[in-house]
Protein backbone atom coordinates (compact mmCIF):
# COMPACT_ATOMS: atom_id res chain seq x y z
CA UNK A 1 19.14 27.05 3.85
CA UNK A 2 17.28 28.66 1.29
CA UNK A 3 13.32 28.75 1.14
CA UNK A 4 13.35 26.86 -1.71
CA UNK A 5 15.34 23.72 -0.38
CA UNK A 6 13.72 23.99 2.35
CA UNK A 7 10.53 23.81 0.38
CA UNK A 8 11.47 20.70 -1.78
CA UNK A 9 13.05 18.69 1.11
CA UNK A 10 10.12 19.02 3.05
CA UNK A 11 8.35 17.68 -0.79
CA UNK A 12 10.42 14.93 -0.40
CA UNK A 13 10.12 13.90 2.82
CA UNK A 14 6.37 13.88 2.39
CA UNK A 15 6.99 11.94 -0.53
CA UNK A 16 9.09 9.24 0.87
CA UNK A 17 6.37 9.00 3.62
CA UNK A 18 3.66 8.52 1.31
CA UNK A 19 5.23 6.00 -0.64
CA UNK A 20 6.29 3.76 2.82
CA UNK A 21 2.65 4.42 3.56
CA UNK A 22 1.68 2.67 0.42
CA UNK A 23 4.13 0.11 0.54
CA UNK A 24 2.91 -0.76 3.95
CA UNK A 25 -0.56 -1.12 2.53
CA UNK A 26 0.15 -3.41 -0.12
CA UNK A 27 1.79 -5.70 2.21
CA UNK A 28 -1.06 -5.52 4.78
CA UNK A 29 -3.67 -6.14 1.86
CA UNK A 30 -2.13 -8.90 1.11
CA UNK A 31 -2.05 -10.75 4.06
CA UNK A 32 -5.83 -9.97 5.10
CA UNK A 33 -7.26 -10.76 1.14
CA UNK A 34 -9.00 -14.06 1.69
CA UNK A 35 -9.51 -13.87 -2.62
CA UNK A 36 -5.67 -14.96 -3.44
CA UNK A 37 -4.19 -18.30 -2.32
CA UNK A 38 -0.42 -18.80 -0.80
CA UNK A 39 1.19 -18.78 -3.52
CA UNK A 40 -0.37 -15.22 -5.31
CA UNK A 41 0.48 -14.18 -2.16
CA UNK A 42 3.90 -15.28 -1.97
CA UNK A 43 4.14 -13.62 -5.64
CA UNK A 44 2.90 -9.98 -4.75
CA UNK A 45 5.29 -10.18 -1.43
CA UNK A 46 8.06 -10.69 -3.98
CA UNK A 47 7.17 -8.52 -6.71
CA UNK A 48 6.71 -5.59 -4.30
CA UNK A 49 9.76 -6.48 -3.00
CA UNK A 50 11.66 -6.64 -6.37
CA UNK A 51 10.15 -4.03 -8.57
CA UNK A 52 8.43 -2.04 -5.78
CA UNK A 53 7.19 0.67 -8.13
CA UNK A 54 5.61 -1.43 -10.76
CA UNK A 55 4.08 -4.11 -7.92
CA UNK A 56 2.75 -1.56 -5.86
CA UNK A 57 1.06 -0.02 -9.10
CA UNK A 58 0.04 -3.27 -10.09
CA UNK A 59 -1.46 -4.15 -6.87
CA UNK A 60 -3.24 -0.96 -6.78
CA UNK A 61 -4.82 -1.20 -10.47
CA UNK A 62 -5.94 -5.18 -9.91
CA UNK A 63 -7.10 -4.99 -6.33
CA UNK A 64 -8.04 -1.33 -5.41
CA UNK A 65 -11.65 -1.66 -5.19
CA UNK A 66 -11.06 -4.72 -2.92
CA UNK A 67 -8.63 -3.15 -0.48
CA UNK A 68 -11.68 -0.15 -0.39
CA UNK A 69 -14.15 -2.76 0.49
CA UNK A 70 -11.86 -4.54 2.67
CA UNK A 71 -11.02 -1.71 4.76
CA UNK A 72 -14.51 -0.71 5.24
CA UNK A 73 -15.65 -4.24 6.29
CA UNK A 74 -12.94 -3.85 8.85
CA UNK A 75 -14.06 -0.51 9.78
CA UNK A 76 -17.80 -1.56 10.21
CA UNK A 77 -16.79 -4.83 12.29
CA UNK A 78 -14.56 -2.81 14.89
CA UNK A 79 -17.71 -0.34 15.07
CA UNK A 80 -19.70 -3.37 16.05
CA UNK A 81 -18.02 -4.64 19.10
């Protein structure tokens, strides 16, 4: 295998990882954001589900400050105990 393929599968593979990583994020966030009700909810499940690209960015460009803030406040509480 050439240097090169080698090169862009390992790209991809990264890649791929990164996006699960994300995927896995959105779903998360959504589960733990107290600011949406059941049935947002049920609707960013689905769209990430359905148009994974677009909901993901979506998610990402109307909630990205609160997943930050979120995360943190998690953070901060396990530090606590």
């Amino acid at each position: 295998m050439p240097v090169l393929d080698l090169s862009l599968a390992m790209l991809m593979f990264f890649l791929f990882a990164a996006w699960i990583a994300a995927v896995v994020l959105v779903i998360a966030d959504v589960f733990v954001n107290k600011d949406i009700g059941g049935v947002a909810k049920a609707f960013w499940i689905l769209v990430v589900i359905a148009v994974p690209w677009l909901g993901v960015l979506v998610y990402f460009i109307a909630h990205g400050r609160g997943i930050d803030e979120r995360s943190r406040h998690r953070g901060y509480a396990r530090s606590r105990r």
